[in-house]
Protein backbone atom coordinates (compact mmCIF):
# COMPACT_ATOMS: atom_id res chain seq x y z
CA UNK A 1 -27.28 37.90 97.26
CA UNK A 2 -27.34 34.48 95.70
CA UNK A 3 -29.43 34.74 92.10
CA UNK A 4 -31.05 37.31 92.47
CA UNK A 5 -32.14 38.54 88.89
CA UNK A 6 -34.71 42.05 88.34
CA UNK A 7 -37.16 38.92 86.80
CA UNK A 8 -36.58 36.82 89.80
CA UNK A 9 -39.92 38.48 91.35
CA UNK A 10 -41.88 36.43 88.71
CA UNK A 11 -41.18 33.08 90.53
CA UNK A 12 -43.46 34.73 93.22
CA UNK A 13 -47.10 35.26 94.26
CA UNK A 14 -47.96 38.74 92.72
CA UNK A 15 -50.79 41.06 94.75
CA UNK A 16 -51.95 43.77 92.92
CA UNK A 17 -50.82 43.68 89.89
CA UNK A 18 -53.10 43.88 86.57
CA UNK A 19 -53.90 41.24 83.92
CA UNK A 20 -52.66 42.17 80.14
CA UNK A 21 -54.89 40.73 77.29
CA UNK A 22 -52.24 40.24 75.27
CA UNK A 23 -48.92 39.32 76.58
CA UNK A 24 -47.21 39.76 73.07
CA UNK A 25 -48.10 43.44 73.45
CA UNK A 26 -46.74 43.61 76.83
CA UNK A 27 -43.06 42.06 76.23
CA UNK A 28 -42.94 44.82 73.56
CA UNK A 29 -43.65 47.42 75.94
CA UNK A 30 -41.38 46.11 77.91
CA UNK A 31 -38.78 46.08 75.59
CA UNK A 32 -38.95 49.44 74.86
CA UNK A 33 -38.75 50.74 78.48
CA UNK A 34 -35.77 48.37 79.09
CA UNK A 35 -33.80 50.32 75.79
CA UNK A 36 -34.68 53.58 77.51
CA UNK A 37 -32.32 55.86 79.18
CA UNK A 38 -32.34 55.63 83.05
CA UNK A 39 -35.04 58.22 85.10
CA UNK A 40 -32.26 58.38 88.02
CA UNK A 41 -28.77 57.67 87.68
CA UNK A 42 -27.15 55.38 90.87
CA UNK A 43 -25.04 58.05 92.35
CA UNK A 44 -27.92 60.00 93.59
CA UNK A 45 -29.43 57.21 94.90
CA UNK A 46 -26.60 56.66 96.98
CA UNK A 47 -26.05 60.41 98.06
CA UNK A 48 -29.58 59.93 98.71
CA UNK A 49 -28.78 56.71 100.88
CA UNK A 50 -25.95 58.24 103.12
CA UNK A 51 -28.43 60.95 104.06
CA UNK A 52 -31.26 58.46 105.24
CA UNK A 53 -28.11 57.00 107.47
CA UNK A 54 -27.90 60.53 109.23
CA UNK A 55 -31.80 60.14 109.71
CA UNK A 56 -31.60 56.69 111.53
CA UNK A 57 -28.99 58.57 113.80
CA UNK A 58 -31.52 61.89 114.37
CA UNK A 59 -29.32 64.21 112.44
CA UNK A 60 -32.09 64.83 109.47
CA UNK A 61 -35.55 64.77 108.79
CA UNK A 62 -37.60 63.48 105.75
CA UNK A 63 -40.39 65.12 103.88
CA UNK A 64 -42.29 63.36 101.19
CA UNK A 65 -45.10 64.57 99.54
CA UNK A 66 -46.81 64.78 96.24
CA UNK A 67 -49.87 63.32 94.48
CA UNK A 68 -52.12 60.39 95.69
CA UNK A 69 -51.61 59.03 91.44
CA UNK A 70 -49.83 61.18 88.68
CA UNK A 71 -52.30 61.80 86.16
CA UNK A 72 -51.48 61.71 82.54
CA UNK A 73 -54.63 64.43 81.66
CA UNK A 74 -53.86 66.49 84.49
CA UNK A 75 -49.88 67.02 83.40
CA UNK A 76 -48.10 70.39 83.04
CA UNK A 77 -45.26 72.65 83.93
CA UNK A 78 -47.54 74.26 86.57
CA UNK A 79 -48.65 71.80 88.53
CA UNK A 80 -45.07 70.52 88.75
CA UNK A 81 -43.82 73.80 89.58
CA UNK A 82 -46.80 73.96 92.38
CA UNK A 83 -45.94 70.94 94.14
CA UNK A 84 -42.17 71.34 94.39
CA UNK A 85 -42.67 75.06 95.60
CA UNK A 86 -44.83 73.68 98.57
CA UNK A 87 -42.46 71.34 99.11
CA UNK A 88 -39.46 73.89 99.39
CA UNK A 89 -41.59 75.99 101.55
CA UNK A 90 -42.39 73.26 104.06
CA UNK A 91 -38.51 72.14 103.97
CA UNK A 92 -37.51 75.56 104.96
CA UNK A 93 -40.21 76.01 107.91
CA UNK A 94 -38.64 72.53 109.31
CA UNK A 95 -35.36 73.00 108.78
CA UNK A 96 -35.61 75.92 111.06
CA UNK A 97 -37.80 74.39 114.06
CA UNK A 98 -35.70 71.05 113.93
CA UNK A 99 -32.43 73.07 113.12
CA UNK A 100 -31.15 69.91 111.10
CA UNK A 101 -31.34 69.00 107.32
CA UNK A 102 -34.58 68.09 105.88
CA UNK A 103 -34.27 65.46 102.85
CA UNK A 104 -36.50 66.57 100.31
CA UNK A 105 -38.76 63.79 98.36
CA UNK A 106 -41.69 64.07 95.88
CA UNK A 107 -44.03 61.65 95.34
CA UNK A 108 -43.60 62.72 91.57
CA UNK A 109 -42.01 61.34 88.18
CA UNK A 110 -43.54 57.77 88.63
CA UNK A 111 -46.56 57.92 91.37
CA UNK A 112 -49.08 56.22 88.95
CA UNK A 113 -49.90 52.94 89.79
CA UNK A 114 -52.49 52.40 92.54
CA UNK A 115 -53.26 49.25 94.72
CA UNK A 116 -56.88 48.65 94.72
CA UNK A 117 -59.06 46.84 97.54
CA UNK A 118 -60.99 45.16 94.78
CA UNK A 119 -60.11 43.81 91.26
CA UNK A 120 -63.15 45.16 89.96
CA UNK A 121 -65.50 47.85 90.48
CA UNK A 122 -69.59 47.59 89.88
CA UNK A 123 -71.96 50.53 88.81
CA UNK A 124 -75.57 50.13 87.77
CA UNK A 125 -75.00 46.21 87.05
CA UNK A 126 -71.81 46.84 84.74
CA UNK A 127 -69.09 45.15 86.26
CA UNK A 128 -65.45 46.20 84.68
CA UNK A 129 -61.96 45.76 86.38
CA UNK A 130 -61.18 48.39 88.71
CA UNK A 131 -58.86 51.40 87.61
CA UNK A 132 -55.09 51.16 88.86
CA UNK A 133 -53.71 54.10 87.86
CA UNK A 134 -53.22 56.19 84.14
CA UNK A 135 -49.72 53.52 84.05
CA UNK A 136 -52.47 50.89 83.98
CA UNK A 137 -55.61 51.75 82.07
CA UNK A 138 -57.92 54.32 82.16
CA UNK A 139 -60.24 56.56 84.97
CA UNK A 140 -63.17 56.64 82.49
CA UNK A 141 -66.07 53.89 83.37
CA UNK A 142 -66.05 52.54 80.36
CA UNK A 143 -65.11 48.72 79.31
CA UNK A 144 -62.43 49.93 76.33
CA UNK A 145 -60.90 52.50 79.00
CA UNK A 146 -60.62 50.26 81.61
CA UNK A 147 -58.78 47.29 79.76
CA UNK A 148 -55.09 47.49 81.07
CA UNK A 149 -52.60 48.64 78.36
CA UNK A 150 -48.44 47.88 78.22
CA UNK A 151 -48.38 51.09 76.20
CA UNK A 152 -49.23 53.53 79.11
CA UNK A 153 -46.20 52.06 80.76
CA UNK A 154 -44.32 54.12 77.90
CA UNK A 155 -46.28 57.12 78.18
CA UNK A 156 -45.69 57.36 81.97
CA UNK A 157 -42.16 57.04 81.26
CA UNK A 158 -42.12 59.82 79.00
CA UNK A 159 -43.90 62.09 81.46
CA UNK A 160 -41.56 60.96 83.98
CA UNK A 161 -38.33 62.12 82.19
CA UNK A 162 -40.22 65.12 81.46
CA UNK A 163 -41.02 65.74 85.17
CA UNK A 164 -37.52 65.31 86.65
CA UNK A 165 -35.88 67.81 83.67
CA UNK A 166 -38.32 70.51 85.29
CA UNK A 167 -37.43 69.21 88.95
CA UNK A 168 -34.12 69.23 88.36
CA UNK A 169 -33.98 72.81 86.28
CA UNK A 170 -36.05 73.78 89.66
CA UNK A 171 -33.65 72.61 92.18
CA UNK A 172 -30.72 73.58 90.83
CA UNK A 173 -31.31 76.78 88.45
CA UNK A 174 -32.01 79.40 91.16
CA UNK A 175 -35.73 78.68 91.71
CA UNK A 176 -35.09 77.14 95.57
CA UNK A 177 -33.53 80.18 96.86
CA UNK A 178 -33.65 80.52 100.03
CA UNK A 179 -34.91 84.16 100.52
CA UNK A 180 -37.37 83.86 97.77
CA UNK A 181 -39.03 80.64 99.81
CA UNK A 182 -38.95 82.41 102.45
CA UNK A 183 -40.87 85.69 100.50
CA UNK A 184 -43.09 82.65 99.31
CA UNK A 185 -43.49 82.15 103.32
CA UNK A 186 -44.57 85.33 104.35
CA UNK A 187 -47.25 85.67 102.08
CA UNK A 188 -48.68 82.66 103.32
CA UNK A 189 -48.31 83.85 107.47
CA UNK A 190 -49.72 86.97 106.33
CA UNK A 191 -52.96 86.15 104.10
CA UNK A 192 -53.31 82.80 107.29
CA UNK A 193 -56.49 82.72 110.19
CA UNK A 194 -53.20 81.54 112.42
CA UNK A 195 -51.43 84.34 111.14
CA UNK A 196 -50.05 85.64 114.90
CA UNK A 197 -49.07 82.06 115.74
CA UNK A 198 -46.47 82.00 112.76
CA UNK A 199 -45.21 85.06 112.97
CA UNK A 200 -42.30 84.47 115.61
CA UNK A 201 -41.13 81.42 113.54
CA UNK A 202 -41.26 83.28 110.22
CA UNK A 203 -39.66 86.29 111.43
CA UNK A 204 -36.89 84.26 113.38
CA UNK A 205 -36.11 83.29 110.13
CA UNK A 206 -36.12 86.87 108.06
CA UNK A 207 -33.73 87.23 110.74
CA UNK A 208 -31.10 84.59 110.23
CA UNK A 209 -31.56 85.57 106.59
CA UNK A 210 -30.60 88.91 107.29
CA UNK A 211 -27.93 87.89 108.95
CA UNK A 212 -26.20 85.72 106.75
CA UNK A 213 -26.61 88.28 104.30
CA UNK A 214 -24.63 90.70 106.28
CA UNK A 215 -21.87 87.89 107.09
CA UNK A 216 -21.64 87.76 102.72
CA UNK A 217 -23.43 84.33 102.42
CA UNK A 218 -25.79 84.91 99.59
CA UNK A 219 -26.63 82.66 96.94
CA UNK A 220 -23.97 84.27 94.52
CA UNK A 221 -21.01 82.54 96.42
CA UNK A 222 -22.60 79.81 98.22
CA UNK A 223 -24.37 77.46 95.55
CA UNK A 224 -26.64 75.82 98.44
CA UNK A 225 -28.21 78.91 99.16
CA UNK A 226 -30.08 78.92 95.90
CA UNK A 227 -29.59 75.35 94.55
CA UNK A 228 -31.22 72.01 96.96
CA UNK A 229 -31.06 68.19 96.45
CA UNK A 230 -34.62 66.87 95.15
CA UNK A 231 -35.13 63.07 95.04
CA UNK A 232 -38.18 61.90 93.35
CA UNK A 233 -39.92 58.31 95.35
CA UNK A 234 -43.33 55.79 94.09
CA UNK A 235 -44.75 52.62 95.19
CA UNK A 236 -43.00 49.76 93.84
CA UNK A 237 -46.34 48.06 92.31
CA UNK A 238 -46.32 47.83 89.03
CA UNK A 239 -43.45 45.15 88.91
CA UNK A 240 -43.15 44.88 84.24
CA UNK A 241 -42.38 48.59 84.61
CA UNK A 242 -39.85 48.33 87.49
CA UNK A 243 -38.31 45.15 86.44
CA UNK A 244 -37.51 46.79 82.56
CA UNK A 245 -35.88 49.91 84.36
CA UNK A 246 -33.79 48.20 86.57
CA UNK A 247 -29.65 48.33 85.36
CA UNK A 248 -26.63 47.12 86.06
CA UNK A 249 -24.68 50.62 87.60
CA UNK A 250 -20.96 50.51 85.61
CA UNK A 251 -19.19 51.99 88.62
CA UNK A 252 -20.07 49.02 91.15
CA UNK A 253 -21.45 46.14 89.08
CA UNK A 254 -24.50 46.71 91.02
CA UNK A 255 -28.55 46.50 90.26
CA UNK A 256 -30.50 50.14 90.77
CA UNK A 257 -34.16 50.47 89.81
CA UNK A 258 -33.57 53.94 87.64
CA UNK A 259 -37.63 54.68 87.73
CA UNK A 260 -36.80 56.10 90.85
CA UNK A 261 -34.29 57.31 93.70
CA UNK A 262 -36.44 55.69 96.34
CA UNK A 263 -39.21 53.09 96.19
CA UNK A 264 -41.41 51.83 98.97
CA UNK A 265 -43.54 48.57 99.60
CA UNK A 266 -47.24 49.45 100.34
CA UNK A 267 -49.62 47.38 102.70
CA UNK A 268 -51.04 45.33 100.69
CA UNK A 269 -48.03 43.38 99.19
CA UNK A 270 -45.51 43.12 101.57
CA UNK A 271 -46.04 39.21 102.55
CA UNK A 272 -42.87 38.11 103.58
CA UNK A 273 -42.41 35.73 99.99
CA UNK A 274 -44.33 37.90 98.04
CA UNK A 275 -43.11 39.54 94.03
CA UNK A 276 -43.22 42.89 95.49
CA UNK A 277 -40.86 42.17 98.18
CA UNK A 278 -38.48 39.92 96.14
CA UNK A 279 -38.42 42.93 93.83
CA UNK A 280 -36.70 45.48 95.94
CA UNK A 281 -34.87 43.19 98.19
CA UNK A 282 -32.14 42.68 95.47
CA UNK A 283 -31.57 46.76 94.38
CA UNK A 284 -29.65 48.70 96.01
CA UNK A 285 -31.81 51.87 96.29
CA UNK A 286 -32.94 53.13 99.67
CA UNK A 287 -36.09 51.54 100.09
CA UNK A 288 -39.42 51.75 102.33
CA UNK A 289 -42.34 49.92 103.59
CA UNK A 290 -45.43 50.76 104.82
CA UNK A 291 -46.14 49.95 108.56
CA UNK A 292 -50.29 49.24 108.76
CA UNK A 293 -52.02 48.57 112.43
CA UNK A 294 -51.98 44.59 111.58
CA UNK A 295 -48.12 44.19 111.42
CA UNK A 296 -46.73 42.73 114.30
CA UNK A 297 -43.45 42.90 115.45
CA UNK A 298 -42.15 39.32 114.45
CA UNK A 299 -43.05 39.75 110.73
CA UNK A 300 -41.68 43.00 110.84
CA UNK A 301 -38.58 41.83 112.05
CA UNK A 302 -38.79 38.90 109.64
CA UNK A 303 -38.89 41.64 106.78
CA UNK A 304 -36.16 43.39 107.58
CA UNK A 305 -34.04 40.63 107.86
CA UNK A 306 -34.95 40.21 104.26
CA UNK A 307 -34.70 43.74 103.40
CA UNK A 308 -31.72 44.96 104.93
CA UNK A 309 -30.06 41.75 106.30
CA UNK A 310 -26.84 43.58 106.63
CA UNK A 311 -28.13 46.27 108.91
CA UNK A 312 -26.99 49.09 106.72
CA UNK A 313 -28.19 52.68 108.39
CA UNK A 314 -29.84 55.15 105.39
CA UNK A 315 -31.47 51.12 103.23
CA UNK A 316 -34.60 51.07 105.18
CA UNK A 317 -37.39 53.29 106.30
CA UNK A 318 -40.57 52.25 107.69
CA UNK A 319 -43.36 54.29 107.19
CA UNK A 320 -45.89 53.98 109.72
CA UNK A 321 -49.84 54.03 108.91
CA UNK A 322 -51.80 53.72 111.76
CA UNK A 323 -54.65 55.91 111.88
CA UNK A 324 -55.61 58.67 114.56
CA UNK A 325 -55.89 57.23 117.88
CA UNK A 326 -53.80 53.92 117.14
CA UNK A 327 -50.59 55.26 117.17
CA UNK A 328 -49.27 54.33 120.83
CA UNK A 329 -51.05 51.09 120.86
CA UNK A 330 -50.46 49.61 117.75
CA UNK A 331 -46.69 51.46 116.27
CA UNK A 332 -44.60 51.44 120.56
CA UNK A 333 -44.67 47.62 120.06
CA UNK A 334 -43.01 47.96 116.55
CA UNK A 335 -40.61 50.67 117.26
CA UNK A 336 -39.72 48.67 120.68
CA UNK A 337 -38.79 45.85 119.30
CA UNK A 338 -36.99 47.24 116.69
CA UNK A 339 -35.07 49.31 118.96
CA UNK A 340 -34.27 46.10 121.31
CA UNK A 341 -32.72 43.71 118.34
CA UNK A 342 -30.42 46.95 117.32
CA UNK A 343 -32.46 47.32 113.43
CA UNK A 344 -31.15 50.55 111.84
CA UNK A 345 -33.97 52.15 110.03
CA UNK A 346 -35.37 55.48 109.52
CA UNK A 347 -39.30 56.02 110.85
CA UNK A 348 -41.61 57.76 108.79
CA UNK A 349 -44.95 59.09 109.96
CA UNK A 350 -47.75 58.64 107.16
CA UNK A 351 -50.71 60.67 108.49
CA UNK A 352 -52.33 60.14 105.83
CA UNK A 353 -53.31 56.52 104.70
CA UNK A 354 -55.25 55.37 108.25
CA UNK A 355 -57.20 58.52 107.97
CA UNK A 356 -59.96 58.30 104.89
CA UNK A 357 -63.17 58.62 105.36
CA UNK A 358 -66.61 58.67 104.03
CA UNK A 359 -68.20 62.46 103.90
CA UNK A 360 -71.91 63.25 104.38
CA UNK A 361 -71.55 64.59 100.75
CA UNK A 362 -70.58 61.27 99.65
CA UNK A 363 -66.92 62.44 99.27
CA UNK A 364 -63.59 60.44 100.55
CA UNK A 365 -62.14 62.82 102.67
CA UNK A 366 -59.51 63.34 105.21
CA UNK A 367 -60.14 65.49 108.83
CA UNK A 368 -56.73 67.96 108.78
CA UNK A 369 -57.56 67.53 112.84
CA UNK A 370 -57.03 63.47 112.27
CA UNK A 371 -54.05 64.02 110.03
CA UNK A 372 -52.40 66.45 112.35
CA UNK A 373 -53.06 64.16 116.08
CA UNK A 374 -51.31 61.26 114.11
CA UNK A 375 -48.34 63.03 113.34
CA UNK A 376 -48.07 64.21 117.13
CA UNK A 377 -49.13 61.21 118.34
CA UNK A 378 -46.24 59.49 116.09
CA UNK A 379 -43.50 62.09 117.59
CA UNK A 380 -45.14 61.60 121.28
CA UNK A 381 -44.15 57.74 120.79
CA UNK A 382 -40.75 58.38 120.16
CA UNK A 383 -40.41 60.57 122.65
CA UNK A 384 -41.26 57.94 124.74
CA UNK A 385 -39.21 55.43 123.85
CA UNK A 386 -35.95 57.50 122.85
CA UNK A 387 -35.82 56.61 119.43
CA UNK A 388 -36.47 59.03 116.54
CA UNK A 389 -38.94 60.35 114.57
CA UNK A 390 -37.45 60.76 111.14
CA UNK A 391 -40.11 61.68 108.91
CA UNK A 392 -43.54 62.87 107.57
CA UNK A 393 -44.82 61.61 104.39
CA UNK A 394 -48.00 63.27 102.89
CA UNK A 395 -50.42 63.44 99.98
CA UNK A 396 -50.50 66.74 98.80
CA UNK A 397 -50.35 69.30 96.06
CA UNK A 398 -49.25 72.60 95.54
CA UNK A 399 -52.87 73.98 93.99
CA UNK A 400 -55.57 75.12 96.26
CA UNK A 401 -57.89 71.83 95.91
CA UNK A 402 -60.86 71.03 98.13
CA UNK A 403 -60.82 67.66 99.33
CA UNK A 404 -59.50 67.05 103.14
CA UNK A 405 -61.80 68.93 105.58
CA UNK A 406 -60.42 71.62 108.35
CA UNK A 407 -57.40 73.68 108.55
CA UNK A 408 -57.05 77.14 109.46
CA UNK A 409 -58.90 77.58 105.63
CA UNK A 410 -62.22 75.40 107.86
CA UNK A 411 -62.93 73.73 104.68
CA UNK A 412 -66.21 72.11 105.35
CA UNK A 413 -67.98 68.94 103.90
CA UNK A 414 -70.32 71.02 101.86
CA UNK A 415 -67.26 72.70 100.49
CA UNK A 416 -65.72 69.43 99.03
CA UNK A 417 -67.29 69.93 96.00
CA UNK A 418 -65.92 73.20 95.22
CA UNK A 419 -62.92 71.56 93.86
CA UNK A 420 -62.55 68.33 94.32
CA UNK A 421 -60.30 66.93 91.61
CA UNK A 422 -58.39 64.09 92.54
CA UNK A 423 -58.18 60.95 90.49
CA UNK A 424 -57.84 58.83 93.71
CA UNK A 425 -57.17 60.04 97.03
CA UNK A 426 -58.09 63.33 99.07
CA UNK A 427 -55.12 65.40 98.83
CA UNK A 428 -54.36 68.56 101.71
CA UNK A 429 -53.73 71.80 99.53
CA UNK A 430 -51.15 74.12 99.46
CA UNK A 431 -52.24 76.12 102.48
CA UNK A 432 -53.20 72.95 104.47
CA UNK A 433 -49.79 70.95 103.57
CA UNK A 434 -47.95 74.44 104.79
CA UNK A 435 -49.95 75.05 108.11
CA UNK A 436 -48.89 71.19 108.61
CA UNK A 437 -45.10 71.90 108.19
CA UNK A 438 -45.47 75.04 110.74
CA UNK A 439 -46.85 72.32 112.85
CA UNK A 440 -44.18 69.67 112.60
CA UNK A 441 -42.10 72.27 112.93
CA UNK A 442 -43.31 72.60 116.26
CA UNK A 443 -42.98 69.27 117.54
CA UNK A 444 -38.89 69.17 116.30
CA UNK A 445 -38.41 72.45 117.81
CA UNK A 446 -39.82 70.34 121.36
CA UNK A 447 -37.19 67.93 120.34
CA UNK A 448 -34.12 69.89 121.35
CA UNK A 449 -35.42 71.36 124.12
């Protein structure tokens, strides 16, 4: 790639990025970050790489999910451990209906800056600039809190490398064995409304547990029985925090952004010569980038010429977020024409992005019904068209919140309230995000038939 450089994204028209009083202050933050160890070393990112290839041939699945925005008030060892157990138990549920590998991803250890519709927000005649995430400046409505500050950049690093030493004590210290998941799992099927319709799948796999057990394969002598992979992904937004974590790797003389072992593009910045895209053309992480109902298939096709011009299987995925009731007419086109000029790329359904919505009790919300008929209407497109579906990507967390209405749980709008804590987006809970994976695992059992 002829000079490329991780600044050259500041020749470029930036979207969504925030304006720094005082860029003396800023350069120092960035200075810091850039003396700061790596988040993610460039191995893993290329393990991580070779198993998004086996996705763009149908031989694995992806599941991302995590927080709308990290919060810096809301951090702890709980929450973490929450989220990454809801994660393991939805991993397990799929792996067994789609009887392939599912590639584990949280939207954790760098989720914190948010794209905004407006740069600023109005309340009772105060107008102050909008708030873009705890990385950026502050929830609070106040004009001190909401004046962006380099310094949070540091503090969301430190939370960061706090985050992946639990994750990756988690994923490889005994937590993510298999039969305790799956005790995890039958807790849930038992306490569930749907109980009866999980049953067969959860006892189908007490059964191959058993079994395995019998044959000697416990987690004592086989290490992936109790130990998983766990990548960590985030927006690629803020670009002064990417660009200062980006290195050189020593074993291939090539640029990895170490915030992260996967980083997408969102909606609204991937024009075609745009800072966000110039960004994360020229590392060599596996990247994304979201797929709203306005892209067509010629700048698609543009973009992934600049994205992955050498057509290499496991770089791209494409994360489609269409809304309920869109999917066939606005995503076939894309995944046609993708399929006829021979693109390798792994397709992601996000359910949740088209789906927000106003409540009569003034709450954003999400309809689990909504959430759910995109992600069958994604795999009922692929059916179609014989390509596959290689992915869900949710917002989610592993603590029993109230903010996305339905469910087995019939959360209603007057329950929003109950517990409605996010900082940004409705989130499903931990019961919601499970009954989901039963689901999914559903539609890739339908697969192999």
């Amino acid at each position: 790639m002829t000079n490329w450089t991780p600044n050259t994204w500041r020749n470029k028209e930036a979207q969504q990025l925030p304006v720094y009083p005082d860029p003396e202050r800023l350069k120092w933050a960035e200075g810091i970050l850039a003396g700061m160890p790596p988040l993610v070393f460039a191995g893993e990112a290329r393990n991580l790489k070779s198993q998004l290839a086996d996705v763009c041939a149908g031989k694995a699945f992806v599941l991302q999910g995590g927080d709308c925005a990290e919060s810096f008030n809301e951090f702890g060892a709980n929450k973490i451990r929450d989220t990454f157990r809801i994660l393991l138990q939805m991993a397990v549920v799929m792996t067994f209906g789609g009887a392939m590998p599912i590639i584990k991803m949280g939207r954790m250890a760098g989720q914190f800056a948010k794209p905004r519709s407006e740069d600023f927000e109005e309340r009772n005649g105060i107008r102050l600039p909008s708030y873009r995430g705890d990385i950026v400046n502050k929830l609070e409505f106040t004009e001190e809190g909401r004046i962006p500050d380099p310094e949070r950049m540091i503090r969301a690093y430190n939370q960061s490398a706090a985050t992946l030493n639990l994750l990756r004590a988690f994923a490889q210290g005994g937590y993510a064995d298999l039969n305790q998941v799956h005790r995890w799992n039958l807790g849930f099927v038992k306490d569930s409304p749907l109980s009866e319709r999980y049953d067969a799948l959860a006892n189908e796999i007490g059964r191959a547990l058993r079994f395995m057990k019998a044959c000697g394969i416990t987690g004592d002598k086989v290490p992936s029985m109790r130990e998983t992979d766990f990548y960590t992904c985030h927006e690629a937004l803020l670009l002064p925090y990417e660009e200062a974590m980006t290195r050189v790797d020593s074993t291939t003389d090539q640029w990895y952004d170490t915030s992260a072992h996967f980083l997408w593009i969102g909606a609204r910045t991937h024009q075609t010569d745009g800072a966000q895209i110039e960004f994360v053309k020229g590392i060599q992480n596996p990247i994304g980038m979201k797929c709203p109902p306005t892209l067509d298939p010629d700048t698609l096709l543009r973009l992934i010429d600049i994205l992955n011009p050498d057509n290499e299987p496991g770089r791209l995925s494409l994360i489609a977020r269409m809304g309920a009731g869109n999917v066939e007419e606005k995503l076939a086109p894309l995944v046609r024409a993708i399929r006829a000029e021979g693109r390798e790329v792994a397709w992601i359904c996000d359910p949740m992005h088209g789906n927000v919505e106003k409540s009569s009790t003034g709450f954003k919300t999400r309809r689990f019904d909504n959430i759910l008929q995109e992600v069958k209407e994604f795999f009922a497109v692929h059916k179609a068209e014989g390509t596959h579906p290689g992915g869900v990507h949710f917002e989610m967390t592993g603590q029993n919140v109230t903010e996305c209405v339905g469910g087995a749980e019939d959360i209603t709008e007057e329950d929003l309230s109950s517990r409605y804590h996010t900082a940004c987006d409705p989130r499903l809970n931990a019961n919601q995000s499970l009954e989901l994976a039963f689901l999914v695992a559903d539609e890739l059992k339908d697969l192999r038939k």
